[in-house]
C-alpha atoms as a PDB file:
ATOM      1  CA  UNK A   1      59.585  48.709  60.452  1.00  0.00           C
ATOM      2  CA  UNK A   2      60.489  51.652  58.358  1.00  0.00           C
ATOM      3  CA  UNK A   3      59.032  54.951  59.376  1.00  0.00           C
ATOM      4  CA  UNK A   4      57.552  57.463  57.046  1.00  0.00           C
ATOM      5  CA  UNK A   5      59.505  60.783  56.797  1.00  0.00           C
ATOM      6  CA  UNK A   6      55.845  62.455  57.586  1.00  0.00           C
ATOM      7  CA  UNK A   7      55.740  60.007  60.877  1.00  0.00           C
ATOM      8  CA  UNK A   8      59.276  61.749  61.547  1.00  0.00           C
ATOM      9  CA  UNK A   9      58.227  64.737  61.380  1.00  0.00           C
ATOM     10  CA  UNK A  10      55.319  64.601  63.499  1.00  0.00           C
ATOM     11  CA  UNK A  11      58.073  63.076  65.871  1.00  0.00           C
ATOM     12  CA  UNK A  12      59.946  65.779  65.963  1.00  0.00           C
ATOM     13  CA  UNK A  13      57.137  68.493  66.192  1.00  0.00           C
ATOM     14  CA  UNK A  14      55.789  66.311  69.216  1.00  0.00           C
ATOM     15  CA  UNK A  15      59.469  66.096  70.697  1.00  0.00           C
ATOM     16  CA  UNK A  16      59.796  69.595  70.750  1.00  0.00           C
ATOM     17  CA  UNK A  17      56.334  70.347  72.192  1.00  0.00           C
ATOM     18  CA  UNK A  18      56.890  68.114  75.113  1.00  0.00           C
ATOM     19  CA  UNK A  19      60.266  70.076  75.672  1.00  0.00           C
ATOM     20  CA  UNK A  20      58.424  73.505  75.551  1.00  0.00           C
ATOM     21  CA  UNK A  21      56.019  72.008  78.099  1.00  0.00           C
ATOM     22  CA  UNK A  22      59.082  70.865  80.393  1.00  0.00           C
ATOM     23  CA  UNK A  23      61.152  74.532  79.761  1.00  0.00           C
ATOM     24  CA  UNK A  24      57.808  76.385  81.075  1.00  0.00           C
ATOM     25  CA  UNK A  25      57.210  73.463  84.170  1.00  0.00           C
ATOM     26  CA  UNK A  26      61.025  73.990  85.226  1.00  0.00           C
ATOM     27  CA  UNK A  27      60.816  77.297  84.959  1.00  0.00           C
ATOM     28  CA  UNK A  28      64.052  76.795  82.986  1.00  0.00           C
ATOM     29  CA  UNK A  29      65.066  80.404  81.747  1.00  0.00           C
ATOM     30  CA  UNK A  30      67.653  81.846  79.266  1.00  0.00           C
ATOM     31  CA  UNK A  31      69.855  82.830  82.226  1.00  0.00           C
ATOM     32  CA  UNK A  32      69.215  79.287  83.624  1.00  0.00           C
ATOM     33  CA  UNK A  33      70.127  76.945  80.615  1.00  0.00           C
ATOM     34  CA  UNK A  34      73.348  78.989  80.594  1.00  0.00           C
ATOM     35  CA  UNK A  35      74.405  78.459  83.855  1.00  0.00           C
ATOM     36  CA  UNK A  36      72.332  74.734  85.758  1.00  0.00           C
ATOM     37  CA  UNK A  37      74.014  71.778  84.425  1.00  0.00           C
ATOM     38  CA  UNK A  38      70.887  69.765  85.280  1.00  0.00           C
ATOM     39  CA  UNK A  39      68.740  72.107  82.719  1.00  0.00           C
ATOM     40  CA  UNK A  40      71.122  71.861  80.238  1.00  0.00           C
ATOM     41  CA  UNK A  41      70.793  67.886  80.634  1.00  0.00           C
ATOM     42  CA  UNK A  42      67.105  68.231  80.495  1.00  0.00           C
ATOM     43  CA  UNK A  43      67.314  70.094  77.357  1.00  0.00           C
ATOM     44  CA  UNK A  44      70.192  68.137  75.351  1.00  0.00           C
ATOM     45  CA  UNK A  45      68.552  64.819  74.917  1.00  0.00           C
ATOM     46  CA  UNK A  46      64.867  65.690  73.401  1.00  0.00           C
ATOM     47  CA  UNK A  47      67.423  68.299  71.040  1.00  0.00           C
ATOM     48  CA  UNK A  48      69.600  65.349  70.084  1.00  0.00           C
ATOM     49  CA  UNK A  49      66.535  63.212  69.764  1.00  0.00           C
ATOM     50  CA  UNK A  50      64.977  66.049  67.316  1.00  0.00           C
ATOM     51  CA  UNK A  51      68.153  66.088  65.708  1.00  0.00           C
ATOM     52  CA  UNK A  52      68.438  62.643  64.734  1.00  0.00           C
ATOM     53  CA  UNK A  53      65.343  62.347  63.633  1.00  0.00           C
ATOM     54  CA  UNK A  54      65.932  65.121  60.810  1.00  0.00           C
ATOM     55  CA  UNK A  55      69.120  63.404  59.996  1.00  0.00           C
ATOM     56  CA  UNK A  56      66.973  60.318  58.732  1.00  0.00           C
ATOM     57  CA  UNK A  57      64.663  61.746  56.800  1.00  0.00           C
ATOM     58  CA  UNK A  58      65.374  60.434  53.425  1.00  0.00           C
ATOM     59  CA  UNK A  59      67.171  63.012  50.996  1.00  0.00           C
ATOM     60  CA  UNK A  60      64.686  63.416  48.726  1.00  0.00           C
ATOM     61  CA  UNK A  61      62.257  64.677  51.226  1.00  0.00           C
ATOM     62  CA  UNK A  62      64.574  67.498  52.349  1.00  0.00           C
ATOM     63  CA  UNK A  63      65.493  68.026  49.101  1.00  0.00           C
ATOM     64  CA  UNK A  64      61.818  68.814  48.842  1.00  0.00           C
ATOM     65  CA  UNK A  65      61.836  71.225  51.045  1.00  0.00           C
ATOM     66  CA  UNK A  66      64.816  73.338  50.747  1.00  0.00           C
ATOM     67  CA  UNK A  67      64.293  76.303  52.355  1.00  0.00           C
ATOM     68  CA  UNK A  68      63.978  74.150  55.858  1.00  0.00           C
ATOM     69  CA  UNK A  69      67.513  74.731  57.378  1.00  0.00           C
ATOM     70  CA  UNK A  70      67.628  70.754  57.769  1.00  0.00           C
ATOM     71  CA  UNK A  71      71.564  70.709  57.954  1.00  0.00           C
ATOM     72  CA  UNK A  72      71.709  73.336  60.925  1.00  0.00           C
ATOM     73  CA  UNK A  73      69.570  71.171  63.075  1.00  0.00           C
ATOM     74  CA  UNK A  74      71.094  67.903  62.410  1.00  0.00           C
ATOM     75  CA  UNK A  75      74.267  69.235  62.877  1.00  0.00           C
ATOM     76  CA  UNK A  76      73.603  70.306  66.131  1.00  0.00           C
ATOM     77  CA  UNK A  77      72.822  66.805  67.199  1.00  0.00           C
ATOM     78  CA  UNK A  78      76.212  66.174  66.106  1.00  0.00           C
ATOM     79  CA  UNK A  79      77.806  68.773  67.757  1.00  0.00           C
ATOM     80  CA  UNK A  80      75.239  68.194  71.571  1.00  0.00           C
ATOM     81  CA  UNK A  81      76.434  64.382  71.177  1.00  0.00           C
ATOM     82  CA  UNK A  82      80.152  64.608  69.869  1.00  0.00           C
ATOM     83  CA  UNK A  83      81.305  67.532  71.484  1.00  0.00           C
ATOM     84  CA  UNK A  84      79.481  67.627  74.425  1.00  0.00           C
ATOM     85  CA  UNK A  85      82.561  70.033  76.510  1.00  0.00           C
ATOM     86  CA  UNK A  86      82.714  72.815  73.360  1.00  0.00           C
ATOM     87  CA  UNK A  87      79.282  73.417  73.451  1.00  0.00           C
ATOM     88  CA  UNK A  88      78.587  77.279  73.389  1.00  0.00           C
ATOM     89  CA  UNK A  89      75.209  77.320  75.621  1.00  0.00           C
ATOM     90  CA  UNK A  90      74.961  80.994  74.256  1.00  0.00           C
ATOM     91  CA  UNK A  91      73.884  79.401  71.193  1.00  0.00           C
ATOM     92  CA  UNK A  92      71.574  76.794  72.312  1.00  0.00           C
ATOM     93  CA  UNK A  93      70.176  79.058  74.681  1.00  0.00           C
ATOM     94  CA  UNK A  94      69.168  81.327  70.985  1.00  0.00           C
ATOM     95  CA  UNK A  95      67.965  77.915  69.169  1.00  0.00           C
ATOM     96  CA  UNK A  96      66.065  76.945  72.335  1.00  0.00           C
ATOM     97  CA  UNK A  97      64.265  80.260  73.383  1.00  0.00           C
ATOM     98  CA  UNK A  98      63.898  81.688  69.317  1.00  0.00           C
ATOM     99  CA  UNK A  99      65.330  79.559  66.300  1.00  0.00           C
ATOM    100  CA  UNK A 100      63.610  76.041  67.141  1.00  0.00           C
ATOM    101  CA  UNK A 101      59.887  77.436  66.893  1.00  0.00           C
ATOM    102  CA  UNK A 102      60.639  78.705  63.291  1.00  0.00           C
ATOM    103  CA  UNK A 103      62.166  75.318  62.488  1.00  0.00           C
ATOM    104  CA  UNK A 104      59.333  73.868  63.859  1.00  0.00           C
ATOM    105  CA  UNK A 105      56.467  76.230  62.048  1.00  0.00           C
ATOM    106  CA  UNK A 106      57.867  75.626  59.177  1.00  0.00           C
ATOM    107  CA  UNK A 107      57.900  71.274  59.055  1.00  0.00           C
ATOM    108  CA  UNK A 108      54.316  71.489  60.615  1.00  0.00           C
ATOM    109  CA  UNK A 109      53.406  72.999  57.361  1.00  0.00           C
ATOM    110  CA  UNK A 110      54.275  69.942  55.745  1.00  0.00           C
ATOM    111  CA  UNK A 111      52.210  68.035  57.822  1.00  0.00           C
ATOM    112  CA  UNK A 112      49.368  70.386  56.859  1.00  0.00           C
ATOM    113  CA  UNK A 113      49.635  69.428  53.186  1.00  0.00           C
END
């Protein structure tokens, strides 16, 4: 069954809702993600999971949507599954706590249409 890249998206905004809900449960704090393997677990798979979905959407739907930083978040799937000991948690702890909310307001626009 081939999924719709709108049925992806929702995915992804639904993904990264249910993280949000887990971060606030766990208490899971910038200071924390840097430092509690365990939280950093918890917080790697539904980004992977995000990730990969955004890496199959078809071209021509990002391509339809250009000014969504697309590339940025399916490379950092890449980088959370392939390089796994050189991640920089500095940097997920910014896409976690401020960049992935602006990703995500922006794709639940397209939804909207």
């Amino acid at each position: 069954m081939k999924i719709s890249d709108k049925e992806r998206v929702k995915k992804i905004i639904e993904t990264w809702q249910s993280l949000k809900e887990q971060i606030e449960k766990h208490n899971i704090t910038r200071e924390l993600l840097l430092n509690d393997e365990f939280s950093q677990w918890a917080v790697t798979t539904p980004l992977y999971n995000i990730g990969e979905q955004v890496y199959m959407l078809s071209h021509e739907f990002k391509e339809s949507y250009p000014e969504i930083s697309w590339n940025v978040v399916s490379g950092l799937r890449h980088r959370l599954v392939h390089d796994y000991d050189g991640i920089n948690w500095s940097i997920i702890v910014e896409v976690v706590f401020v960049e992935m909310d602006d990703f995500i307001d922006s794709i639940s626009k397209i939804t909207n249409n």
